[in-house]
Protein backbone atom coordinates (compact mmCIF):
# COMPACT_ATOMS: atom_id res chain seq x y z
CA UNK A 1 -72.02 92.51 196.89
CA UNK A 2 -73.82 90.70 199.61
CA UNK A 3 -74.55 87.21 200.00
CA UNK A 4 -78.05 87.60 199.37
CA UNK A 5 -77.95 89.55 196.65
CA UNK A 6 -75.48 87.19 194.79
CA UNK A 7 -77.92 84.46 195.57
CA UNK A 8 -81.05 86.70 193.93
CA UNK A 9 -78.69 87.08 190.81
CA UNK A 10 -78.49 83.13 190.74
CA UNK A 11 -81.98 82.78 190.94
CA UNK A 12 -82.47 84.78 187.71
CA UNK A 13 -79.54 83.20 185.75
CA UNK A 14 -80.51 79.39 186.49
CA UNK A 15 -83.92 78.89 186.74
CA UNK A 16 -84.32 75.19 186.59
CA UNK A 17 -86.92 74.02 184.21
CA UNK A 18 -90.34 72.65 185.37
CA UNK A 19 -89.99 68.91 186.87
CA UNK A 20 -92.66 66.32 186.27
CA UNK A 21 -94.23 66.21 189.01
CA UNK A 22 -95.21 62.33 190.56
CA UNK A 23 -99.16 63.68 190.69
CA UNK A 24 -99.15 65.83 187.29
CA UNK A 25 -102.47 67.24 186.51
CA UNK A 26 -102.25 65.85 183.10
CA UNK A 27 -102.73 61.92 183.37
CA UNK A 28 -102.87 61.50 179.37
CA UNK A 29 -101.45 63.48 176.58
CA UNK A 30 -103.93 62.49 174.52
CA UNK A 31 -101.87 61.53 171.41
CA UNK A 32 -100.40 58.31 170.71
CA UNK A 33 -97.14 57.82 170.62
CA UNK A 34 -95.82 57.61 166.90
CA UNK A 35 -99.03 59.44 165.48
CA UNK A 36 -97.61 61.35 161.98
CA UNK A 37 -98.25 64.57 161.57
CA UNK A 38 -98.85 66.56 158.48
CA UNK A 39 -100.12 69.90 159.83
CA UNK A 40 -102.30 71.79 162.07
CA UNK A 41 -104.10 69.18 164.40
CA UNK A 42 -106.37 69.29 167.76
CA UNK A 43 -105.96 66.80 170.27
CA UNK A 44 -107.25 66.66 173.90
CA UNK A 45 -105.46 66.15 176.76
CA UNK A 46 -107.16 64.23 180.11
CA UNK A 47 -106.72 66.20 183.06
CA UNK A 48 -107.23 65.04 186.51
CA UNK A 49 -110.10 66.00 188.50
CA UNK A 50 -110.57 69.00 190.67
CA UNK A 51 -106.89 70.36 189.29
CA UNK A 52 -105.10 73.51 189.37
CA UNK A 53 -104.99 74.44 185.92
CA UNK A 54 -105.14 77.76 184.14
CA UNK A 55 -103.50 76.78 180.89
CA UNK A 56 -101.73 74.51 179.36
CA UNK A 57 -98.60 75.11 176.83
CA UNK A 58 -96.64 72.83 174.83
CA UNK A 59 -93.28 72.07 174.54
CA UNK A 60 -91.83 70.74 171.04
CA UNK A 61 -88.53 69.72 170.35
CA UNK A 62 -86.39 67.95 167.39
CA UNK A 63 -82.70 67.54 167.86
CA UNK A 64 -81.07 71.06 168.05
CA UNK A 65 -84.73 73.14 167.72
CA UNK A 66 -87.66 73.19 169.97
CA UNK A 67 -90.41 75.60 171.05
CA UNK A 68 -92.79 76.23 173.49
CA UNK A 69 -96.08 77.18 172.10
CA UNK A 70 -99.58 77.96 173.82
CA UNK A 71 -101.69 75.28 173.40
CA UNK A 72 -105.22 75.91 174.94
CA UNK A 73 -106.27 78.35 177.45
CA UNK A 74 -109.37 76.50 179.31
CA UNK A 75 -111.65 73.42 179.17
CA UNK A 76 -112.23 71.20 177.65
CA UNK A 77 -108.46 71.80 176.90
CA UNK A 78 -108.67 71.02 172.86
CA UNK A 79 -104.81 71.59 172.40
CA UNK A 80 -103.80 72.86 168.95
CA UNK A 81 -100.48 72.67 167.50
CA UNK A 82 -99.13 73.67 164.26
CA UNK A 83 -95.80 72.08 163.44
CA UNK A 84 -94.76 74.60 161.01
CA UNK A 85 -91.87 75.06 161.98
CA UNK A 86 -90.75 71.61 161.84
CA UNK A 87 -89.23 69.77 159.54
CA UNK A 88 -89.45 66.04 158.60
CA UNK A 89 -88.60 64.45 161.41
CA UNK A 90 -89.28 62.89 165.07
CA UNK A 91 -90.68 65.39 167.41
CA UNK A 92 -90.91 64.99 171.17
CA UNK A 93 -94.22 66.77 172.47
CA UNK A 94 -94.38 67.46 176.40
CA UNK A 95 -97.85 69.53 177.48
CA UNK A 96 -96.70 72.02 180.40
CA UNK A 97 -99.99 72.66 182.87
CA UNK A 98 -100.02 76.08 184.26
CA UNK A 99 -101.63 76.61 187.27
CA UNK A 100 -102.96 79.79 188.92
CA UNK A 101 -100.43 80.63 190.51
CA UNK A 102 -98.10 80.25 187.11
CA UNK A 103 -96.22 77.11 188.52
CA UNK A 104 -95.32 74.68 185.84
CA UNK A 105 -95.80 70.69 185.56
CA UNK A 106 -94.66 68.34 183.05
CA UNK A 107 -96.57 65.54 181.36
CA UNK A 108 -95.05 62.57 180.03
CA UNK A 109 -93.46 62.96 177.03
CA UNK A 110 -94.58 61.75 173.40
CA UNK A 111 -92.95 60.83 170.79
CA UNK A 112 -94.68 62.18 167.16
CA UNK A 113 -93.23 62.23 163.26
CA UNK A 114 -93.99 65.64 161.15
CA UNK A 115 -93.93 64.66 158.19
CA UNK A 116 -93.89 67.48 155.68
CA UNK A 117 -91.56 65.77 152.66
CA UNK A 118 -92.18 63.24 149.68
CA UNK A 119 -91.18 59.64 150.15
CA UNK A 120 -87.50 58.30 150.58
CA UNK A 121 -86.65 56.12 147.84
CA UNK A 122 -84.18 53.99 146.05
CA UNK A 123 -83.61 52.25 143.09
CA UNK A 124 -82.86 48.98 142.68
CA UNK A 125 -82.14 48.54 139.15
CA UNK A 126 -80.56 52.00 138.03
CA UNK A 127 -80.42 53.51 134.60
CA UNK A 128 -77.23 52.61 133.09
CA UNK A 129 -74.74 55.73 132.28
CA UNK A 130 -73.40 55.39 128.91
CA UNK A 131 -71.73 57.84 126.46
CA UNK A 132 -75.08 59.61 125.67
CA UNK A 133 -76.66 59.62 128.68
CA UNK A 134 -79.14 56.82 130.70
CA UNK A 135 -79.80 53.82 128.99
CA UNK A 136 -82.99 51.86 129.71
CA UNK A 137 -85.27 49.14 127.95
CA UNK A 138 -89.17 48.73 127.26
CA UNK A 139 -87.54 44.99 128.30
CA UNK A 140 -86.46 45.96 132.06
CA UNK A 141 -88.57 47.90 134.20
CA UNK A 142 -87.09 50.23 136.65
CA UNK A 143 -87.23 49.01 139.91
CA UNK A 144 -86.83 50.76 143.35
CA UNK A 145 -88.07 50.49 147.18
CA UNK A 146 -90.14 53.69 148.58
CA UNK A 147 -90.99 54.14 152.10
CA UNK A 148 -92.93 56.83 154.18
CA UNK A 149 -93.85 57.12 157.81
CA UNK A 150 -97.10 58.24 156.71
CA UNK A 151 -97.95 55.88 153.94
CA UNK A 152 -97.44 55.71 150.21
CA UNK A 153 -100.17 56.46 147.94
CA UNK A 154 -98.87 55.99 144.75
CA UNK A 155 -95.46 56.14 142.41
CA UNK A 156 -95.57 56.94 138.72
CA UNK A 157 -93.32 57.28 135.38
CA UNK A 158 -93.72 59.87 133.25
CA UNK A 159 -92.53 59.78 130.12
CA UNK A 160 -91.50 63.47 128.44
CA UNK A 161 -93.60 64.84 130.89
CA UNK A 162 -96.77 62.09 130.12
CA UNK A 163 -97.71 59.56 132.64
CA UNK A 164 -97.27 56.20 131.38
CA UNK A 165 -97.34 54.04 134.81
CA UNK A 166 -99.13 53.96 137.75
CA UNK A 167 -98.68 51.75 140.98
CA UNK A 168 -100.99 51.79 143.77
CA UNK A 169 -99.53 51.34 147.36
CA UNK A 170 -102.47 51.44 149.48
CA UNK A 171 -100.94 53.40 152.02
CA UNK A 172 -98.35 51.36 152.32
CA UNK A 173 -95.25 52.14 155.09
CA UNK A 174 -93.15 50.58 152.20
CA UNK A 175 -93.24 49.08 148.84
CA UNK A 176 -90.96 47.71 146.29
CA UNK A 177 -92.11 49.09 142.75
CA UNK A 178 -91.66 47.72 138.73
CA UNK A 179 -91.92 50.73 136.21
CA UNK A 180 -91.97 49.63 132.88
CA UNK A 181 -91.67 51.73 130.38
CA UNK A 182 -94.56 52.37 127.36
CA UNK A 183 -94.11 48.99 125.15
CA UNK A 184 -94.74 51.62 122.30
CA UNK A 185 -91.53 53.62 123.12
CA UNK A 186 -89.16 53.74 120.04
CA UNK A 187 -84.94 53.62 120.04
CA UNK A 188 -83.58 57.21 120.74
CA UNK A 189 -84.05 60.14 123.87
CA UNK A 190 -86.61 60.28 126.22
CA UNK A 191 -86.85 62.50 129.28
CA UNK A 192 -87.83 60.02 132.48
CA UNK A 193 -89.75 60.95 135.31
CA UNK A 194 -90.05 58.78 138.90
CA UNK A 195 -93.04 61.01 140.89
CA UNK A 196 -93.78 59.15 144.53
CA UNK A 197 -97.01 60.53 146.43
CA UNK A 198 -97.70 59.87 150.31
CA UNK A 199 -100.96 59.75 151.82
CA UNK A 200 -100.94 63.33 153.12
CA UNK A 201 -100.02 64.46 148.82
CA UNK A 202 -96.59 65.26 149.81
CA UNK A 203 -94.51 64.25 146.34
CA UNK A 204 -90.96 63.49 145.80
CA UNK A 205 -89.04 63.06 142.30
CA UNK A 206 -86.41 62.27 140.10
CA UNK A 207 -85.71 63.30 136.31
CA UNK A 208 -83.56 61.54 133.97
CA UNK A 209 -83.40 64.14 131.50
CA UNK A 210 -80.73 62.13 129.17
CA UNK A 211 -82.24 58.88 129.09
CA UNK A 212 -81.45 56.85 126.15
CA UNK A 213 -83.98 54.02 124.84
CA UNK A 214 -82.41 50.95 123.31
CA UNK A 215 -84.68 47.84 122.77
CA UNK A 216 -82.58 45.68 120.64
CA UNK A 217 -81.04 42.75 121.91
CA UNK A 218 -77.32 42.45 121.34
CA UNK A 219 -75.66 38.99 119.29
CA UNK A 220 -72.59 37.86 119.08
CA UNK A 221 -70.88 34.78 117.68
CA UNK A 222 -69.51 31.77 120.41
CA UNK A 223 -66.87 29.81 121.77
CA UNK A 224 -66.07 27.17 122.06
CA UNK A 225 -68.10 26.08 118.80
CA UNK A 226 -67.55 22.30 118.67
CA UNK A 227 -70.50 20.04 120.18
CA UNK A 228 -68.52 17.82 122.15
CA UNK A 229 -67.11 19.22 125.13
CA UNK A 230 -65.35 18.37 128.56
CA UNK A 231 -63.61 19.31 131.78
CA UNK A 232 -63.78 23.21 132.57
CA UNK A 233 -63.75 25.47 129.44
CA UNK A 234 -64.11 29.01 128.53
CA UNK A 235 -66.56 30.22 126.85
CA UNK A 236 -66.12 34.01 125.42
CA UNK A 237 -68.06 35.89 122.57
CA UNK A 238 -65.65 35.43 119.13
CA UNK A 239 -68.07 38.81 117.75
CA UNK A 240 -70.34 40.60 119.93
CA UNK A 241 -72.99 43.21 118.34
CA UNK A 242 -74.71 46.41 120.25
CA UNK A 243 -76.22 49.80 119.80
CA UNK A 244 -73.96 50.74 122.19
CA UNK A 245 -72.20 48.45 124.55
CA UNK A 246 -72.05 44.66 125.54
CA UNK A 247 -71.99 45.30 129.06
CA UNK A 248 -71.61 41.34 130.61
CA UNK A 249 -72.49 37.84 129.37
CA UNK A 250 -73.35 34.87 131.21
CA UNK A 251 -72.80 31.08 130.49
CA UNK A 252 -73.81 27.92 131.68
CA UNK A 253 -75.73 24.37 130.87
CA UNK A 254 -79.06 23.09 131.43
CA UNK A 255 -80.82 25.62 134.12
CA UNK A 256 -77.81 27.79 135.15
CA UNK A 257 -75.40 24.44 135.88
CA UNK A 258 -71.89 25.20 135.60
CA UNK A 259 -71.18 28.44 134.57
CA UNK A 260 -71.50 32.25 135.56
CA UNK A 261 -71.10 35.94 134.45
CA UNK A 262 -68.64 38.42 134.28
CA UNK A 263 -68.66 42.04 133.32
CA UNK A 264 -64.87 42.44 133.23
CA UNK A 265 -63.24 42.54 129.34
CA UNK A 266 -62.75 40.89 127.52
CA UNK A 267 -65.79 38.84 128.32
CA UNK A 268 -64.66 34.98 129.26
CA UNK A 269 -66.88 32.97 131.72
CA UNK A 270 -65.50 29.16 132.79
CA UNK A 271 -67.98 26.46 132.47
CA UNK A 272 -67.06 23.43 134.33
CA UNK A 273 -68.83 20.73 132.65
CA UNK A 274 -68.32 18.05 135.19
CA UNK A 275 -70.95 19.70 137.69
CA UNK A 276 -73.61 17.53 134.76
CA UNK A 277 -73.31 13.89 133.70
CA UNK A 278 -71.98 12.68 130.06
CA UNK A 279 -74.41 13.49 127.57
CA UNK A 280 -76.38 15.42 125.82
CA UNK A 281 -76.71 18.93 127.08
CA UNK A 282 -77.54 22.54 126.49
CA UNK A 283 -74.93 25.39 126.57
CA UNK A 284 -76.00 29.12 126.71
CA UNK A 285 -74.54 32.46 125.49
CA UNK A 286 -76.22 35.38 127.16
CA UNK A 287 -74.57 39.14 126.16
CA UNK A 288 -76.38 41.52 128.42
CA UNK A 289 -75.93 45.69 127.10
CA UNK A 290 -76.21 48.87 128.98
CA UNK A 291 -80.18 49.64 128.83
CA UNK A 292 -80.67 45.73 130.22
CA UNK A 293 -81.61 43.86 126.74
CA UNK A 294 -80.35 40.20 127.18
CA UNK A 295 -79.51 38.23 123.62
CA UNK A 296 -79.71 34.54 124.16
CA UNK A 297 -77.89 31.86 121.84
CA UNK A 298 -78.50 28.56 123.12
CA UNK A 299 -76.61 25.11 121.43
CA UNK A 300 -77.06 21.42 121.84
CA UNK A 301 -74.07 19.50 122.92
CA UNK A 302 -72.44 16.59 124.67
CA UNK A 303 -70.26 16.09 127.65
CA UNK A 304 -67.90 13.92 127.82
CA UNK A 305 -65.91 13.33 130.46
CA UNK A 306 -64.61 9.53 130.26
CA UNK A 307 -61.63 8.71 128.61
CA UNK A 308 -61.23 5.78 125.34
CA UNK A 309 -60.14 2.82 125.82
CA UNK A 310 -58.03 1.65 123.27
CA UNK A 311 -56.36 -1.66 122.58
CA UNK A 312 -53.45 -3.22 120.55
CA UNK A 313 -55.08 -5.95 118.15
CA UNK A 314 -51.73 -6.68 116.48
CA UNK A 315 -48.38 -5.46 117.12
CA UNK A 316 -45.04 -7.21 117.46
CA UNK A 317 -44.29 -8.30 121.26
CA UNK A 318 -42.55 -6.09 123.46
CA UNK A 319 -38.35 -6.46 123.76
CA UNK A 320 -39.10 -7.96 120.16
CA UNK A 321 -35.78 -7.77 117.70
CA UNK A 322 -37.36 -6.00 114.14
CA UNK A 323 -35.53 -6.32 111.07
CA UNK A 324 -38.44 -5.03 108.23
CA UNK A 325 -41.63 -3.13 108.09
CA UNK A 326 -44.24 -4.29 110.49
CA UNK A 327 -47.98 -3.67 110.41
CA UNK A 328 -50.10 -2.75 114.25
CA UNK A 329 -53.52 -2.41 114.26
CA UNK A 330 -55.70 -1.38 117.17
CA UNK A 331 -59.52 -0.97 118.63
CA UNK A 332 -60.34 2.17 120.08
CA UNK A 333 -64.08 2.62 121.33
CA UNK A 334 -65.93 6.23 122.83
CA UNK A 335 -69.39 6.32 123.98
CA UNK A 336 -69.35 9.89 121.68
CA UNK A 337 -66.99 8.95 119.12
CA UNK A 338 -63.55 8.35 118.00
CA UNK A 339 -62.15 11.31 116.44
CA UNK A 340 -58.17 9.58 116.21
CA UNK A 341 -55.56 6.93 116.94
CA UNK A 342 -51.91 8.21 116.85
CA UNK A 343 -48.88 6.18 116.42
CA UNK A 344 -46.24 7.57 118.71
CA UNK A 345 -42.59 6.72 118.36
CA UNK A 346 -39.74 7.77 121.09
CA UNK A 347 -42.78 10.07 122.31
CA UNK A 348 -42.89 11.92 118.93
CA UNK A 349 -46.17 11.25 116.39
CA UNK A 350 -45.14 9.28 113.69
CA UNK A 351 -48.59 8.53 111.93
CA UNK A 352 -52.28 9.48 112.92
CA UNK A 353 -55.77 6.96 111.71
CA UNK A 354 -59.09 8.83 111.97
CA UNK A 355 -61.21 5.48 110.38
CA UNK A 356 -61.94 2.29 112.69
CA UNK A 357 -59.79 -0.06 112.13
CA UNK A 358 -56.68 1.94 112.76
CA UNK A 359 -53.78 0.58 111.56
CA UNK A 360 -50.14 1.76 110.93
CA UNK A 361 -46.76 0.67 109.40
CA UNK A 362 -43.65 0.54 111.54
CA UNK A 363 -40.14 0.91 109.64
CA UNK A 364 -37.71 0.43 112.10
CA UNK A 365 -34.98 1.43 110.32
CA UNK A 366 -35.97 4.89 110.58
CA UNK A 367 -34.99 5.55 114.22
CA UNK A 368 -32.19 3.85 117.01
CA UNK A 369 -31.47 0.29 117.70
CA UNK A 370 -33.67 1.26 120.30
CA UNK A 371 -36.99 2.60 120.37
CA UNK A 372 -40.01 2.96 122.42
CA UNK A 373 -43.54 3.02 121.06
CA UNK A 374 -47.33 3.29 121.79
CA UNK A 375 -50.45 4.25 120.68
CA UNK A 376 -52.59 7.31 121.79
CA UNK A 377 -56.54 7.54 121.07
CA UNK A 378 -58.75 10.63 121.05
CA UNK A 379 -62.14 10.95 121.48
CA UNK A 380 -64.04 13.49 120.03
CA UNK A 381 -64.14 15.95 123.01
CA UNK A 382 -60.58 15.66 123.77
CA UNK A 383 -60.22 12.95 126.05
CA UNK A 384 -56.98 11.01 125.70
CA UNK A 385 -55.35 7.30 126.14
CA UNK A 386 -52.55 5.62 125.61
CA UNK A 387 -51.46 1.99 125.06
CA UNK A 388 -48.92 0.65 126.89
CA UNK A 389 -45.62 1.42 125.95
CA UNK A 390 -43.26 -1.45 123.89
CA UNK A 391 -40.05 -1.46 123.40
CA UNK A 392 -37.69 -2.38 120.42
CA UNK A 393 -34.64 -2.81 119.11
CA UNK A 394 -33.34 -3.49 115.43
């Protein structure tokens, strides 16, 4: 084979593909650049005076797929393009002029959106899968986040097939959405319908055909359940009620001070009181189930964090020799209260006082020729101090 003819062969296996040329005959496309396209549309090109141009043809592509379609075949060159064959997705148009003698020229390329598919969504506060299916509340709406290049019209809920909600988006590039259901709606199954609706009517879905209604709040019985309270404590649900499930609870004082929430069980949440001042206070229970219902126990009580003070009124003197019975008394004060005043011998309690005025008999002959002893004083949320520690000997 000759040299020539191997370079004819060439020719016909690589044709390179038209270049845009520095003086194209098409100046504009005559689309903007991020228009969104729903289906058949016209545009019109601007082509510069006095130029070769026969026809003009356009080029379409979208990651692996593209097409060359005709586009007009004359002025005033009103291209039409049908992007049927596209899905939803970012197109790049290029308009190829053909002149007469069938050489090709590139325009600048353009960057559209087809979009032929419902919104993209997602929700934000999901249905909660149970044993029987989706639970949800009249109490907590479903929540989610659409979005469409295009523009949202609307989203609904549909309830067994009946609308019960509409939101209006205006047109919207993206929204976030509430979807409550019908107050009306009793305890037991319901079939749940999202429906989202872009400005050119193109609809996506989503069924929950197992959704379970449960409006009643759960209860449950608390600890800790005394009223005075210090340091960090736990507080955990002693009973807890539900249709179904407790899923979490929460606890804390005042306006969320303290506390937290856990959904790991058995349900215990640490409170640490000293984040609020001594005093009077408000602790909350909160037992959250499956379809979102919240049950809310609040209780008054006080914090205490500061110890007693306490003081020996009458006691023999330390290193003192004891031979009989001997009588100590002591004064033990608490912003909150008192609750006791211990008599502690070698360590070990040897009489407890819960009235003012605490006072206790000593019998020496009960324990060592030598002895140690003090006094310990409790206030009513647990705080603790001692007197200093005498010793005797009999």
């Amino acid at each position: 084979m000759t040299t020539a003819v191997l370079a004819a062969v060439a020719a016909i296996l690589f044709v390179s593909p038209p270049a845009q040329a520095a003086d194209a005959p098409i100046t504009n496309v005559g689309i903007a650049e991020g228009t969104v396209i729903n289906g058949p549309i016209v545009f019109r090109p601007t082509v510069a005076d006095g130029a070769d141009v026969r026809s003009i043809k356009i080029d379409a592509t979208a990651e692996r797929f593209g097409e060359i379609a005709d586009g007009a075949s004359g002025a005033p060159w009103d291209v039409r393009w049908n992007p049927q064959n596209f899905l939803d997705q970012e197109v790049t148009l290029t308009l190829i002029a053909v002149d007469s003698a069938g050489h090709w020229t590139r325009s600048a390329p353009v960057k559209v959106y087809v979009d032929r598919w419902g919104p993209t969504y997602q929700l934000s506060s999901l249905p909660e899968p149970g044993w029987g299916g989706w639970y949800v509340s009249v109490r907590k709406p479903l929540t989610l986040t659409a979005a469409d290049r295009a523009g949202l019209d609307r989203v609904e809920l549909l309830q067994n097939g009946r609308l019960v909600r509409t939101v209006k988006l205006d047109n919207a590039l993206s929204g976030n959405v509430s979807l409550a259901l019908d107050p009306l709606t009793k305890n037991g199954r319901v079939t749940l319908t999202i429906r989202l609706v872009d400005r050119f009517g193109n609809v996506a879905f989503n069924d929950f055909p197992h959704a379970v209604v449960d409006n009643d709040r759960p209860t449950g019985v608390f600890r800790p359940s005394g009223t005075h309270l210090r340091g960090t404590f736990d507080a955990w649900p002693y009973e807890a009620h539900d249709n179904v499930w407790v899923r979490s609870m929460a606890s804390y004082l005042d306006d969320h001070k303290g506390g937290g929430s856990t959904d790991r069980h058995p349900l215990n949440v640490r409170v640490n009181s000293r984040v609020v001042q001594d005093g009077k206070h408000t602790l909350t229970f909160e037992l959250t189930d499956l379809a979102g219902n919240t049950g809310v126990s609040r209780r008054t009580v006080y914090i205490d964090n500061t110890i007693p003070t306490i003081a020996v009124t009458k006691a023999p003197k330390n290193k003192a020799k004891l031979t009989k019975k001997v009588t100590l008394k002591a004064k033990a004060n608490d912003r909150y209260g008192v609750a006791k005043v211990q008599l502690l011998v070698n360590g070990k309690v040897a009489a407890t006082d819960t009235k003012a005025g605490y006072q206790f008999t000593l019998n020496p002959k009960k324990y060592g020729k030598k002895f140690t002893v003090e006094l310990r004083a409790y206030d009513k949320a647990g705080n603790v101090r001692y007197s200093p520690k005498r010793t005797y000997r009999r």
